[in-house]
N, C-alpha and C. Protein backbone atom coordinates (compact mmCIF):
# COMPACT_ATOMS: atom_id res chain seq x y z
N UNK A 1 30.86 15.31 -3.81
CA UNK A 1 31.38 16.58 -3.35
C UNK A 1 31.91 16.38 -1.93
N UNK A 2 33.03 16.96 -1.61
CA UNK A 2 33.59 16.76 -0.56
C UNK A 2 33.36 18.05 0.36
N UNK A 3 33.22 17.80 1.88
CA UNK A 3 33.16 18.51 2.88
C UNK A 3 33.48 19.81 2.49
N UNK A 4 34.91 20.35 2.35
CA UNK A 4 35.95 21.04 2.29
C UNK A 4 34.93 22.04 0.84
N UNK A 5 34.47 20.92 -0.23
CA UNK A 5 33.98 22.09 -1.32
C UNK A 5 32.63 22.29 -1.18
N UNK A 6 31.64 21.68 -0.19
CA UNK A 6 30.62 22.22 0.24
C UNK A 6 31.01 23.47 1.10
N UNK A 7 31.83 23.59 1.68
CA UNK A 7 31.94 24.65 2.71
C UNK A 7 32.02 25.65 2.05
N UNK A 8 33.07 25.46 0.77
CA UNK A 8 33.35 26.94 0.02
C UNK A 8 32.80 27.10 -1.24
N UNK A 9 31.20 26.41 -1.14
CA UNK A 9 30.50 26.89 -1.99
C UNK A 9 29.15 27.72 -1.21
N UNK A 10 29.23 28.72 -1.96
CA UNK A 10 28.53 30.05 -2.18
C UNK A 10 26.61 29.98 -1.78
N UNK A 11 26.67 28.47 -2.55
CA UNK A 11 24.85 28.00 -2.39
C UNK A 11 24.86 27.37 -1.47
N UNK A 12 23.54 27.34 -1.34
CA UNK A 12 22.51 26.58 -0.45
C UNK A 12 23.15 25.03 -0.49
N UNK A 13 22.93 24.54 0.71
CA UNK A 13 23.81 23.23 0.96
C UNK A 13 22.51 22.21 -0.01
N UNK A 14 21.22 22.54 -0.36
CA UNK A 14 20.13 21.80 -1.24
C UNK A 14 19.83 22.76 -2.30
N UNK A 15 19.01 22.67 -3.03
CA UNK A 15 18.07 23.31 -4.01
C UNK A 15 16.64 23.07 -4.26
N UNK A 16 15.92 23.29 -4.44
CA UNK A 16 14.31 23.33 -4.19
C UNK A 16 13.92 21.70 -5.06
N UNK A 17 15.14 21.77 -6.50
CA UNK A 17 14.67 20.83 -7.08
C UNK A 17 14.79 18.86 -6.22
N UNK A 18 15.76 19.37 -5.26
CA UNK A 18 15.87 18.36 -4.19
C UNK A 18 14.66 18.21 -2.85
N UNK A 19 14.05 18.72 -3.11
CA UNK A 19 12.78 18.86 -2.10
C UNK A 19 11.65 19.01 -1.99
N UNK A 20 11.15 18.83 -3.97
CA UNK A 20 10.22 18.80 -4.51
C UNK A 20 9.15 18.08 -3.94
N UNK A 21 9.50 16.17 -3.87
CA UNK A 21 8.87 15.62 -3.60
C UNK A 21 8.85 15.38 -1.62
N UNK A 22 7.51 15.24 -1.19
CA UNK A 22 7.94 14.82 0.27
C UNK A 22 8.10 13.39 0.84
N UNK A 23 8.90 13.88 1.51
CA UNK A 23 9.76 12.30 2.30
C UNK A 23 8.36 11.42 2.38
N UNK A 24 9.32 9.96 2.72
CA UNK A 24 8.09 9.34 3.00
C UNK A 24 7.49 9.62 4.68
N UNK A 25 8.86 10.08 5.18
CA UNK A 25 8.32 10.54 7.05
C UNK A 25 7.26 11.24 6.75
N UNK A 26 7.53 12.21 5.95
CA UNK A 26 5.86 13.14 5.81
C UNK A 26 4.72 12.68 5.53
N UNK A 27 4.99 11.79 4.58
CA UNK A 27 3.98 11.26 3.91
C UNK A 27 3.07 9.83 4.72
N UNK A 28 4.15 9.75 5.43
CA UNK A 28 2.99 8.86 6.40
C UNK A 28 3.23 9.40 8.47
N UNK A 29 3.65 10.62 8.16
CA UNK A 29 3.06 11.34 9.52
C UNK A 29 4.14 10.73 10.26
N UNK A 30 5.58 10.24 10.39
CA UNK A 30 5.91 9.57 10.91
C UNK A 30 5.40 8.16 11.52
N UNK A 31 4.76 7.30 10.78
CA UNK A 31 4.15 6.05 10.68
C UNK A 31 5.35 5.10 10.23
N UNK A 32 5.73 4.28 11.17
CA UNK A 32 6.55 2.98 10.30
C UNK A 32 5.64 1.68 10.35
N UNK A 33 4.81 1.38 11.24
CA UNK A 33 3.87 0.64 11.24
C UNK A 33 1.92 0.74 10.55
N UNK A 34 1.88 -0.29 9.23
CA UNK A 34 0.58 0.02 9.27
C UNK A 34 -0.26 -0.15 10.19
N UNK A 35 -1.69 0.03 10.21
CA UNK A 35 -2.66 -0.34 11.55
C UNK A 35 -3.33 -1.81 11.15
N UNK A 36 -3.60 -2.02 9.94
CA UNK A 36 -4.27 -3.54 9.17
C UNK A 36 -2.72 -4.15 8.55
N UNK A 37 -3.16 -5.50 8.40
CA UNK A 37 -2.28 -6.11 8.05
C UNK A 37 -2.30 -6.47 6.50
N UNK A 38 -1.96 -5.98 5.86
CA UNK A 38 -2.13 -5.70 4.34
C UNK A 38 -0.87 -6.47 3.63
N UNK A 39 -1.39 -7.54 2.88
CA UNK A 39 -0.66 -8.48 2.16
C UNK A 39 -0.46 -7.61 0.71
N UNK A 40 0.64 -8.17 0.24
CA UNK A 40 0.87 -8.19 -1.30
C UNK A 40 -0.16 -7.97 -2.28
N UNK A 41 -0.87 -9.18 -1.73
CA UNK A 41 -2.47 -9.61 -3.07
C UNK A 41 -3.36 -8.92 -1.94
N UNK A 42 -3.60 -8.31 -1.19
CA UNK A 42 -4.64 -7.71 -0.62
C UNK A 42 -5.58 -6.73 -1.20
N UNK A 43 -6.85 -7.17 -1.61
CA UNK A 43 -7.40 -6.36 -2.71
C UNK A 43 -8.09 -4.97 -1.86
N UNK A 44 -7.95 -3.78 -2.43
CA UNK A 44 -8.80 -2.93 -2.05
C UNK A 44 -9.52 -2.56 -2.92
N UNK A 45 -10.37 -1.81 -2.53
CA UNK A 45 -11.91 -0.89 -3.03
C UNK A 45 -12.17 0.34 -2.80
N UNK A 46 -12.29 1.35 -3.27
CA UNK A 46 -13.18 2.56 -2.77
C UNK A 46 -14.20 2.84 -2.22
N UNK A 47 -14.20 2.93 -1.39
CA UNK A 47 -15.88 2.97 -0.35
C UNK A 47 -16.60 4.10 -0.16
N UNK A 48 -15.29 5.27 -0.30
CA UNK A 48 -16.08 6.75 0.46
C UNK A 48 -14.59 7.52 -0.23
N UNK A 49 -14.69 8.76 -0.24
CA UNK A 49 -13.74 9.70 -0.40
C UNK A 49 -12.78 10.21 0.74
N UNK A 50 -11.80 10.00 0.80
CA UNK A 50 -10.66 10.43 1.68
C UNK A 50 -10.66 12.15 1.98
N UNK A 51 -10.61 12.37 3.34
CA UNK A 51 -11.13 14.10 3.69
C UNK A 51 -10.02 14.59 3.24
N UNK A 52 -10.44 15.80 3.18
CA UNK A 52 -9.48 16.94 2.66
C UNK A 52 -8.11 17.21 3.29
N UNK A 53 -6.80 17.40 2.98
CA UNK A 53 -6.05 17.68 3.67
C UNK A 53 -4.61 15.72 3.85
N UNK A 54 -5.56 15.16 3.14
CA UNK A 54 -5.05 13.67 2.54
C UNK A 54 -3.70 14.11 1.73
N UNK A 55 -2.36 13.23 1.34
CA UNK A 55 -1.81 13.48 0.11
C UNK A 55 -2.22 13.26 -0.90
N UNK A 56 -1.39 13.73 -2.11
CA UNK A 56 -2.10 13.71 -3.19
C UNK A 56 -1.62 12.21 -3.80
N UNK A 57 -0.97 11.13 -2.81
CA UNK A 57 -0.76 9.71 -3.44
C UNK A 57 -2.36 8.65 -2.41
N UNK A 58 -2.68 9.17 -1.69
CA UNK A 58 -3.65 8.90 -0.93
C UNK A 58 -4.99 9.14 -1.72
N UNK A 59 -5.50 10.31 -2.40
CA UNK A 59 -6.39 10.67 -3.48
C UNK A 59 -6.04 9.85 -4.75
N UNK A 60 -4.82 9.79 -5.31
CA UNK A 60 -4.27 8.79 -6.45
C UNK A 60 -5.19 7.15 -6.25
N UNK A 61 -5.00 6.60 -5.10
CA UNK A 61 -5.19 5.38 -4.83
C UNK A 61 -6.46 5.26 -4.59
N UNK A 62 -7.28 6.39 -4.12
CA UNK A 62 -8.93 5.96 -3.88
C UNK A 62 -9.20 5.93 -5.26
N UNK A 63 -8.33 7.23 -6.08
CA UNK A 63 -9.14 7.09 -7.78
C UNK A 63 -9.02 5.91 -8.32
N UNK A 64 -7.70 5.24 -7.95
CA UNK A 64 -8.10 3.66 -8.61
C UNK A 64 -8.54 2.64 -8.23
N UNK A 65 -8.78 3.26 -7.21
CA UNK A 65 -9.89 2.02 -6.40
C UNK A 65 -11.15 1.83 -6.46
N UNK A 66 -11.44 2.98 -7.58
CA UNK A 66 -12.72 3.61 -7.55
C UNK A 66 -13.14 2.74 -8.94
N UNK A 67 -11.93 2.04 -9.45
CA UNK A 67 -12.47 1.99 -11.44
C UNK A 67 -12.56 0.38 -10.51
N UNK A 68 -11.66 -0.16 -10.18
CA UNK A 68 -12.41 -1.74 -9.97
C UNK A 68 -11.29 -1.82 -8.43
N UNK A 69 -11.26 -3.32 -7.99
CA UNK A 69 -10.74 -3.41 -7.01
C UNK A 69 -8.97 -3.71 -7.15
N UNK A 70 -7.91 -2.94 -6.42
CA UNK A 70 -6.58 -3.20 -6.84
C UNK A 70 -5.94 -4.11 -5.64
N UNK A 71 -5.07 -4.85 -6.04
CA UNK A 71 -4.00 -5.28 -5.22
C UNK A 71 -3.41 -4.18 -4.33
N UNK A 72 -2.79 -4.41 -3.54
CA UNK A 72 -1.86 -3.50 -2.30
C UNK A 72 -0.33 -2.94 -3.53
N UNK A 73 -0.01 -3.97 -3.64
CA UNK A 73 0.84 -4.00 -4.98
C UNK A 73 1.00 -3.02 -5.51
N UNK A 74 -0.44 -3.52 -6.56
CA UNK A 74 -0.58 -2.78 -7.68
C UNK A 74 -0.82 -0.89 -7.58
N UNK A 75 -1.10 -0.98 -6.01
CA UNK A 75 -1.38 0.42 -6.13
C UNK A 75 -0.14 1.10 -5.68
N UNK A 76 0.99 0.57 -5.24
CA UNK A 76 2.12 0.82 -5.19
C UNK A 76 3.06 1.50 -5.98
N UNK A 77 2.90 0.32 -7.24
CA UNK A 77 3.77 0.43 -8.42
C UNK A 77 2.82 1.45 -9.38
N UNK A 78 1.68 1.57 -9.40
CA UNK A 78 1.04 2.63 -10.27
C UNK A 78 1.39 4.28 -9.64
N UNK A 79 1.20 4.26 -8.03
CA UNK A 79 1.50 5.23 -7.76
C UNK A 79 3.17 5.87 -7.55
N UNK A 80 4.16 4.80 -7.49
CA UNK A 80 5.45 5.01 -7.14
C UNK A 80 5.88 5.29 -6.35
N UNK A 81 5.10 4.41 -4.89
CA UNK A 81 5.44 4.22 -3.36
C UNK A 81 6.15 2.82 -3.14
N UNK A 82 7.24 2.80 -2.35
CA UNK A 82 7.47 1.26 -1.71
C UNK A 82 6.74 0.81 -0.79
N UNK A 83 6.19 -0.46 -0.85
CA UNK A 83 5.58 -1.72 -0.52
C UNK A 83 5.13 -1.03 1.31
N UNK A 84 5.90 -1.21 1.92
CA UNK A 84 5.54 -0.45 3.57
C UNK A 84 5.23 1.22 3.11
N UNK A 85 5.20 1.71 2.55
CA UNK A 85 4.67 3.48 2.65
C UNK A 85 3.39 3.26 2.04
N UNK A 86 3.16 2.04 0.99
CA UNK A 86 1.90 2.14 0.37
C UNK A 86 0.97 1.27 1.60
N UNK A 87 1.62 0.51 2.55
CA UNK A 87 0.86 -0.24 3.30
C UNK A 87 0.21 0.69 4.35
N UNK A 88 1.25 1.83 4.91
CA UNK A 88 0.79 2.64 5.55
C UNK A 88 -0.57 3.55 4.94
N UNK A 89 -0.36 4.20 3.98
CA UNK A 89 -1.21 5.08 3.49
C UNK A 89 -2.28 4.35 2.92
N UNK A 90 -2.55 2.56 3.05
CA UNK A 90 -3.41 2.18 2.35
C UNK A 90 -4.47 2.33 3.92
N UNK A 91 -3.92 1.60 5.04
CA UNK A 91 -3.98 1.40 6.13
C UNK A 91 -4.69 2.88 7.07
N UNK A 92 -4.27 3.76 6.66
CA UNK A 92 -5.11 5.09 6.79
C UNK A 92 -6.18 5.78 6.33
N UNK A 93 -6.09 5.11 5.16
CA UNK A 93 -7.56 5.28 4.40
C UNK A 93 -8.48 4.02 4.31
N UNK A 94 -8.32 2.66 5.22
CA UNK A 94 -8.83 1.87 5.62
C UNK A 94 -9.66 2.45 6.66
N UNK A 95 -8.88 3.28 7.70
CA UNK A 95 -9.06 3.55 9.14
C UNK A 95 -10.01 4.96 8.79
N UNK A 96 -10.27 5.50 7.71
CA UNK A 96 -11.07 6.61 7.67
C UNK A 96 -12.20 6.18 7.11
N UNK A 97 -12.44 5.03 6.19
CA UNK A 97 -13.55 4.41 5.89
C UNK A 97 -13.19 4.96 3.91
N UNK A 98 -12.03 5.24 3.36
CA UNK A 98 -12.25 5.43 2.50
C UNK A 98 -12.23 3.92 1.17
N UNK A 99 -11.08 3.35 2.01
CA UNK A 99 -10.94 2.44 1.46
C UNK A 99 -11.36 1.02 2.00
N UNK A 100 -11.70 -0.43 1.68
CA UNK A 100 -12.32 -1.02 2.20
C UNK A 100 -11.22 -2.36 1.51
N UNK A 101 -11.30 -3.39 2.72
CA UNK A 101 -10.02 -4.68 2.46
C UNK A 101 -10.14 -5.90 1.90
N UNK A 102 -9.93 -6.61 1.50
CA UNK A 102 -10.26 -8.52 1.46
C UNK A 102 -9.16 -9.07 1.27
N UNK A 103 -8.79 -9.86 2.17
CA UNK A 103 -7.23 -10.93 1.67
C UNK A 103 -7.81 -12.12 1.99
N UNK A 104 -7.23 -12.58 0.75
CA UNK A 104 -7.10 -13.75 0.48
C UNK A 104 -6.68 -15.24 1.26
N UNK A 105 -7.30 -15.98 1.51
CA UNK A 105 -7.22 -16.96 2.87
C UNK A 105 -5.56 -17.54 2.27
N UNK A 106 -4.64 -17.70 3.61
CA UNK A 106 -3.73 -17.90 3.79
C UNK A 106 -3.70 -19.71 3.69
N UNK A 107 -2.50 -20.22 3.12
CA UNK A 107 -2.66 -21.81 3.46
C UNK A 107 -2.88 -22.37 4.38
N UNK A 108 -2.76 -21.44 6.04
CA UNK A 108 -3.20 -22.72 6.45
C UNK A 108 -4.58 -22.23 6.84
N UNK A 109 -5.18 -21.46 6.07
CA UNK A 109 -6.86 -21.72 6.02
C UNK A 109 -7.40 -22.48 5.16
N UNK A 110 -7.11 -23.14 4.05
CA UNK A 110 -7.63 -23.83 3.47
C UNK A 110 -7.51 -25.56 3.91
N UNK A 111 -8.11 -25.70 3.10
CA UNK A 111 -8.54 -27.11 3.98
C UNK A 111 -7.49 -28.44 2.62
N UNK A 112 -7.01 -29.44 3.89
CA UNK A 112 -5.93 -30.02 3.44
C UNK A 112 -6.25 -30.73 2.24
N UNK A 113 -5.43 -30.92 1.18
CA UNK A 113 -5.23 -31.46 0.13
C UNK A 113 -5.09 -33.16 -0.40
N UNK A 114 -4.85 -33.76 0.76
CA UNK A 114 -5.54 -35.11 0.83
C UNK A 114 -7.04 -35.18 1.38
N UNK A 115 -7.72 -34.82 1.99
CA UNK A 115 -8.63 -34.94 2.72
C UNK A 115 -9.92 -34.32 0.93
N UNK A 116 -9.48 -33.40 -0.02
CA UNK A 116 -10.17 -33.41 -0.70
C UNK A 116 -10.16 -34.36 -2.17
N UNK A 117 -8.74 -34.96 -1.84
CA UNK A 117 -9.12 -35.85 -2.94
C UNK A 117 -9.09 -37.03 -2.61
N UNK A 118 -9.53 -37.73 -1.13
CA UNK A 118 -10.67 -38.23 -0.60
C UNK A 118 -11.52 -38.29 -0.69
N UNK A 119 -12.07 -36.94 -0.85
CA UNK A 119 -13.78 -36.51 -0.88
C UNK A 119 -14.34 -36.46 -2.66
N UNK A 120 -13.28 -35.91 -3.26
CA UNK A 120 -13.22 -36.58 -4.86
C UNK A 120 -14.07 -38.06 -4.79
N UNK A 121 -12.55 -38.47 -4.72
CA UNK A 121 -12.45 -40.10 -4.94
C UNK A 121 -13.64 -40.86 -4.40
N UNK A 122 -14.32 -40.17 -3.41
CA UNK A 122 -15.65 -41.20 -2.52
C UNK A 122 -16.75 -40.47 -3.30
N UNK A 123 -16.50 -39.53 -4.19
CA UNK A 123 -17.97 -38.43 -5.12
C UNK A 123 -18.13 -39.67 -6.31
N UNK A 124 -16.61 -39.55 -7.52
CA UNK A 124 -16.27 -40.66 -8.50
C UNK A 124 -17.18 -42.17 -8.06
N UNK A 125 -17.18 -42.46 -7.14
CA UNK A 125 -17.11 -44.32 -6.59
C UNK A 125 -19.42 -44.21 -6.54
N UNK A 126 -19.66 -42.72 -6.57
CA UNK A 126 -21.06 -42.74 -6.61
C UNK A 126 -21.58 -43.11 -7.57
């Protein structure tokens, strides 16, 4: 629709059915940064119930956190948030104690890959 036929239409420049859902600005308070650093595979848990006055994708995610432990991911794509809005809102209910974290050690925490099949190879020679 062009300028010219928005102007000389009669309605509302939106309709309610355009405003149903809320932005993600709302939805994370104007937050572009999470507060934890929440990976992909970052598993969460339910620990406690999120206070009243939470969204209702924030309540979504403790309920499934509640049946076993989910990926950051997974609670993304179940709820139908992108990857940074779910990091935020995971990250807020970290910070309230609802939800609780574990990631997975990064490569260079693990310990090098010659050095254990070294430790193999000198177990074998016993």
């Amino acid at each position: 629709m062009t300028a010219s036929e928005m102007a000389a239409s009669s309605g509302p420049a939106w309709t309610v059915e355009d405003t149903e859902a809320p932005s993600f600005f709302v939805l994370t308070g104007g937050q572009t940064k999470p507060t934890h650093d929440l990976q992909v595979e970052t598993l969460l848990w339910a620990e406690g119930e999120p206070p009243s006055g939470q969204p209702p994708e924030a309540e979504q995610a403790t309920a499934l956190c509640r049946k076993r432990p989910l990926a950051v991911a997974e609670i993304g794509a179940l709820i139908g948030l992108p990857f940074q809005i779910t990091r935020i809102l995971m990250s807020r209910l970290i910070d309230i104690g609802a939800l609780s974290a574990v990631t997975a050690p990064g490569s260079a925490d693990l310990p090098d890959v010659a050095l254990l099949k070294a430790l193999r190879d000198g177990l074998l020679k016993l």
